[in-house]
N, C-alpha and C. Protein backbone atom coordinates (compact mmCIF):
# COMPACT_ATOMS: atom_id res chain seq x y z
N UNK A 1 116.33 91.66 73.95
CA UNK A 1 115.46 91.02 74.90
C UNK A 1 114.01 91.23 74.44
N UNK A 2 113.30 90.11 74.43
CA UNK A 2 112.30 90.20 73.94
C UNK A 2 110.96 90.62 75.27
N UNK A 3 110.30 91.87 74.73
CA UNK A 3 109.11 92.13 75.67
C UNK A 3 108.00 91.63 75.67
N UNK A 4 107.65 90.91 76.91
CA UNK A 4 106.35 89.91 76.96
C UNK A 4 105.07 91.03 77.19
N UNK A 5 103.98 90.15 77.08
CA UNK A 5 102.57 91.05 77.23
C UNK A 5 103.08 91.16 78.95
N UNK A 6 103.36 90.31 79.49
CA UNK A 6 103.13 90.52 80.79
C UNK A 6 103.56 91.91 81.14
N UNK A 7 105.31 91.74 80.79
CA UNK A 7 106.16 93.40 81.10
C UNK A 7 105.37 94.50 80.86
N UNK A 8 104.93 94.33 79.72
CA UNK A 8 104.50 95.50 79.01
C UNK A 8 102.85 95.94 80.05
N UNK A 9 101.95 95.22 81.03
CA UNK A 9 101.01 95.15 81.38
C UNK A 9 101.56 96.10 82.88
N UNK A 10 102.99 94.94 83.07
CA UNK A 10 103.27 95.45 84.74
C UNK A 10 103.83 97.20 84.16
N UNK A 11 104.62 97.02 83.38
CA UNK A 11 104.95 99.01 82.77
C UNK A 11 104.02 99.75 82.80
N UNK A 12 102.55 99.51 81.94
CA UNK A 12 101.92 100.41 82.06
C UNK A 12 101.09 100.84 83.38
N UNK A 13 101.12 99.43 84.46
CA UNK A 13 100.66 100.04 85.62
C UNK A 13 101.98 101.14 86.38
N UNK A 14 103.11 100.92 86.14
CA UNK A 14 103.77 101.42 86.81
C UNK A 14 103.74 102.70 86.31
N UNK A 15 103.56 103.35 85.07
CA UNK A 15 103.72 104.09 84.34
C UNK A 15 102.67 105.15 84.82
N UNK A 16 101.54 104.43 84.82
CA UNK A 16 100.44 105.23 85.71
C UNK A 16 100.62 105.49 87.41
N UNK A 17 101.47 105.28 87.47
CA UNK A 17 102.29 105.76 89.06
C UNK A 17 101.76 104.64 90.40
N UNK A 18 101.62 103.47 89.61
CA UNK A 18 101.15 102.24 91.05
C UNK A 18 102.09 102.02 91.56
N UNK A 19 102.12 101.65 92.99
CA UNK A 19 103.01 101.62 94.34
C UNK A 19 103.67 100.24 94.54
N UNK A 20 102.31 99.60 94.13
CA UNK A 20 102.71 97.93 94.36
C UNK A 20 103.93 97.45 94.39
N UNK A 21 104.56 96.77 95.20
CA UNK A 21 105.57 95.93 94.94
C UNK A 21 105.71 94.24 95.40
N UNK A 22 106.21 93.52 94.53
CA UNK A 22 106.68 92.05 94.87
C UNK A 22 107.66 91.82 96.00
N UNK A 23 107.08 90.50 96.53
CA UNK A 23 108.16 89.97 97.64
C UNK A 23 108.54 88.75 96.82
N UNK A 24 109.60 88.10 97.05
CA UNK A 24 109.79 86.86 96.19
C UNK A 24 110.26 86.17 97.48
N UNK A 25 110.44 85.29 98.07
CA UNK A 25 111.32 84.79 98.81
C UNK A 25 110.78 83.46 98.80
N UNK A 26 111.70 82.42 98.45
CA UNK A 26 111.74 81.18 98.99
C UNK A 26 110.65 80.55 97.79
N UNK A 27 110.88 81.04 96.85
CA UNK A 27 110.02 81.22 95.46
C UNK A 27 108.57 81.00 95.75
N UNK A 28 108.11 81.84 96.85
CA UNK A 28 106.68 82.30 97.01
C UNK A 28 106.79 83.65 96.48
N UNK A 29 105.34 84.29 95.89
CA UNK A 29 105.60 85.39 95.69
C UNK A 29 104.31 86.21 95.84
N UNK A 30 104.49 87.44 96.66
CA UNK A 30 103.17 88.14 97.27
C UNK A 30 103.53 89.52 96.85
N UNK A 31 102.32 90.32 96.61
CA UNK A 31 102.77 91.60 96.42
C UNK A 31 102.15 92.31 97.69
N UNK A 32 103.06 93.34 97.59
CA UNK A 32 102.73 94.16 98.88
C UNK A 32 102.59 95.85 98.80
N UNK A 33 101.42 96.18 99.02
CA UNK A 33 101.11 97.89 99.19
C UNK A 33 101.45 98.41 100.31
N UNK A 34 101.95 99.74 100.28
CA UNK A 34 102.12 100.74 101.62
C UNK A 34 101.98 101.81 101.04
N UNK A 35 102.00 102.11 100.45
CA UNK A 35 100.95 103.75 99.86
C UNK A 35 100.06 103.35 98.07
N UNK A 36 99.11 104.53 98.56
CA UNK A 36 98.11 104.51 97.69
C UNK A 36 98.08 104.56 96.54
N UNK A 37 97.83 103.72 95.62
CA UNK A 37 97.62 103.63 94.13
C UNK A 37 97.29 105.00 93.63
N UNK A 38 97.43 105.71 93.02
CA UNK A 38 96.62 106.96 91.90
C UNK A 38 95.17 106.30 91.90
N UNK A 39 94.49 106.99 91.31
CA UNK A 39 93.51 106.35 90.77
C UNK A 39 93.54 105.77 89.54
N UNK A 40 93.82 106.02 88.63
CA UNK A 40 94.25 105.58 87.38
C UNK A 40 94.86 104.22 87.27
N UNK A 41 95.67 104.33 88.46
CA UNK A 41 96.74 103.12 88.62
C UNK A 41 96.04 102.04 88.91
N UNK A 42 94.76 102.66 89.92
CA UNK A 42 94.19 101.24 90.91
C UNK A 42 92.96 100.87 90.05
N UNK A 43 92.38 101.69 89.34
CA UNK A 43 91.78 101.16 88.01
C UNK A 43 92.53 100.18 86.95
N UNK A 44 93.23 100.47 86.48
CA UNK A 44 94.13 99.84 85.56
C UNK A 44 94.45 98.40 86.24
N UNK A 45 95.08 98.23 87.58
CA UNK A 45 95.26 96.95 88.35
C UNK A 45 93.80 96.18 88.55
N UNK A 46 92.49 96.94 88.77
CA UNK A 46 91.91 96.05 89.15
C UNK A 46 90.90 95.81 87.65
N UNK A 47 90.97 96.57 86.65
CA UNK A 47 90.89 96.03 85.10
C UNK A 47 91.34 95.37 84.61
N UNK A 48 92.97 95.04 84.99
CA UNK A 48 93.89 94.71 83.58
C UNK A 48 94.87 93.40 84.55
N UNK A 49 94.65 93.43 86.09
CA UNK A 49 95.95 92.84 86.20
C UNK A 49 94.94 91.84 87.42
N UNK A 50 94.07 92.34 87.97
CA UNK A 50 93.20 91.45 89.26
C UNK A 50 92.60 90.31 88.78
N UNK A 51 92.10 90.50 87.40
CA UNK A 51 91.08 90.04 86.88
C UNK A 51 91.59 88.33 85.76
N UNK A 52 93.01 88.37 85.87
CA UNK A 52 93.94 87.46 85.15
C UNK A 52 94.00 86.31 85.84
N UNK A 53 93.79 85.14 85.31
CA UNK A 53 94.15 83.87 86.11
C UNK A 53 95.15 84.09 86.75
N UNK A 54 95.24 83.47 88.43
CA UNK A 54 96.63 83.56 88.53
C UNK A 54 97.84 83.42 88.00
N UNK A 55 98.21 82.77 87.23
CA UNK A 55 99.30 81.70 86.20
C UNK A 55 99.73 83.20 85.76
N UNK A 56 98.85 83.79 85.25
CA UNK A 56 99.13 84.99 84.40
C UNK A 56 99.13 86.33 85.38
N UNK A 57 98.50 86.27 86.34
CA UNK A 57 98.72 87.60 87.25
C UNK A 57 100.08 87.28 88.21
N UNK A 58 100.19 86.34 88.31
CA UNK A 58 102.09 85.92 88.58
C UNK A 58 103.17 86.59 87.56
N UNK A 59 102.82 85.98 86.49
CA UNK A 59 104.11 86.96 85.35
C UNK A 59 103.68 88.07 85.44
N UNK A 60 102.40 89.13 85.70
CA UNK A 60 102.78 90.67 85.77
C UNK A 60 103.66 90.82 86.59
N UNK A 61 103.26 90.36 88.17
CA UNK A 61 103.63 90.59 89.21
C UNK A 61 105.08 90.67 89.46
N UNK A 62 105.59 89.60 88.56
CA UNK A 62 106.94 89.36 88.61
C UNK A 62 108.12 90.39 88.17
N UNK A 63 107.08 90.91 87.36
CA UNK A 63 107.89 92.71 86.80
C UNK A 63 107.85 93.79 87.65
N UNK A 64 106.91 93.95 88.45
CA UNK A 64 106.92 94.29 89.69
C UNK A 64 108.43 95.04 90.29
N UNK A 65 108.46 96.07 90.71
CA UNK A 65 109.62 96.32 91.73
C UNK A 65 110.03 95.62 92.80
N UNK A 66 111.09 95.10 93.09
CA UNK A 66 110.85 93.78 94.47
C UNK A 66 111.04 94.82 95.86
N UNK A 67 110.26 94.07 96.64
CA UNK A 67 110.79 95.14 98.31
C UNK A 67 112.57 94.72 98.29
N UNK A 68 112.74 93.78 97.54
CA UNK A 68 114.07 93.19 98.36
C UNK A 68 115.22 94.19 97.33
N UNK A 69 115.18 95.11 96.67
CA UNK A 69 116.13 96.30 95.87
C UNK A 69 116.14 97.42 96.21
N UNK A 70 116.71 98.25 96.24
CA UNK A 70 116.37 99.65 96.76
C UNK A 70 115.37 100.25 95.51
């Protein structure tokens, strides 16, 4: 399986311990916080992942943990 920039963007936020997670439903897709980013993490998101056209802050997002998995 080949790893996109995107994966590799949404990993390293996760990697830095960000909370964020995706909702997908009804192929809308929103992400949703309930606890606090690290700091590191919420730097990195609002450097590397806020700042992306949407088109492209969609495919991070999409790597994302979904609310809808345990």
């Amino acid at each position: 399986m080949e790893i996109t920039e995107s994966r590799m963007i949404a990993e390293e936020y996760l990697r830095l311990g960000g909370k964020r997670r995706v909702k997908i439903d009804d192929n809308l897709q929103t992400v949703r916080i309930w606890e606090v980013d690290p700091p590191a993490a919420e730097q990195f998101w609002r450097d590397r992942i806020e700042r992306l056209e949407e088109r492209r802050r969609k495919e991070v997002e999409f790597f994302l943990p979904s609310i809808n998995s345990p």
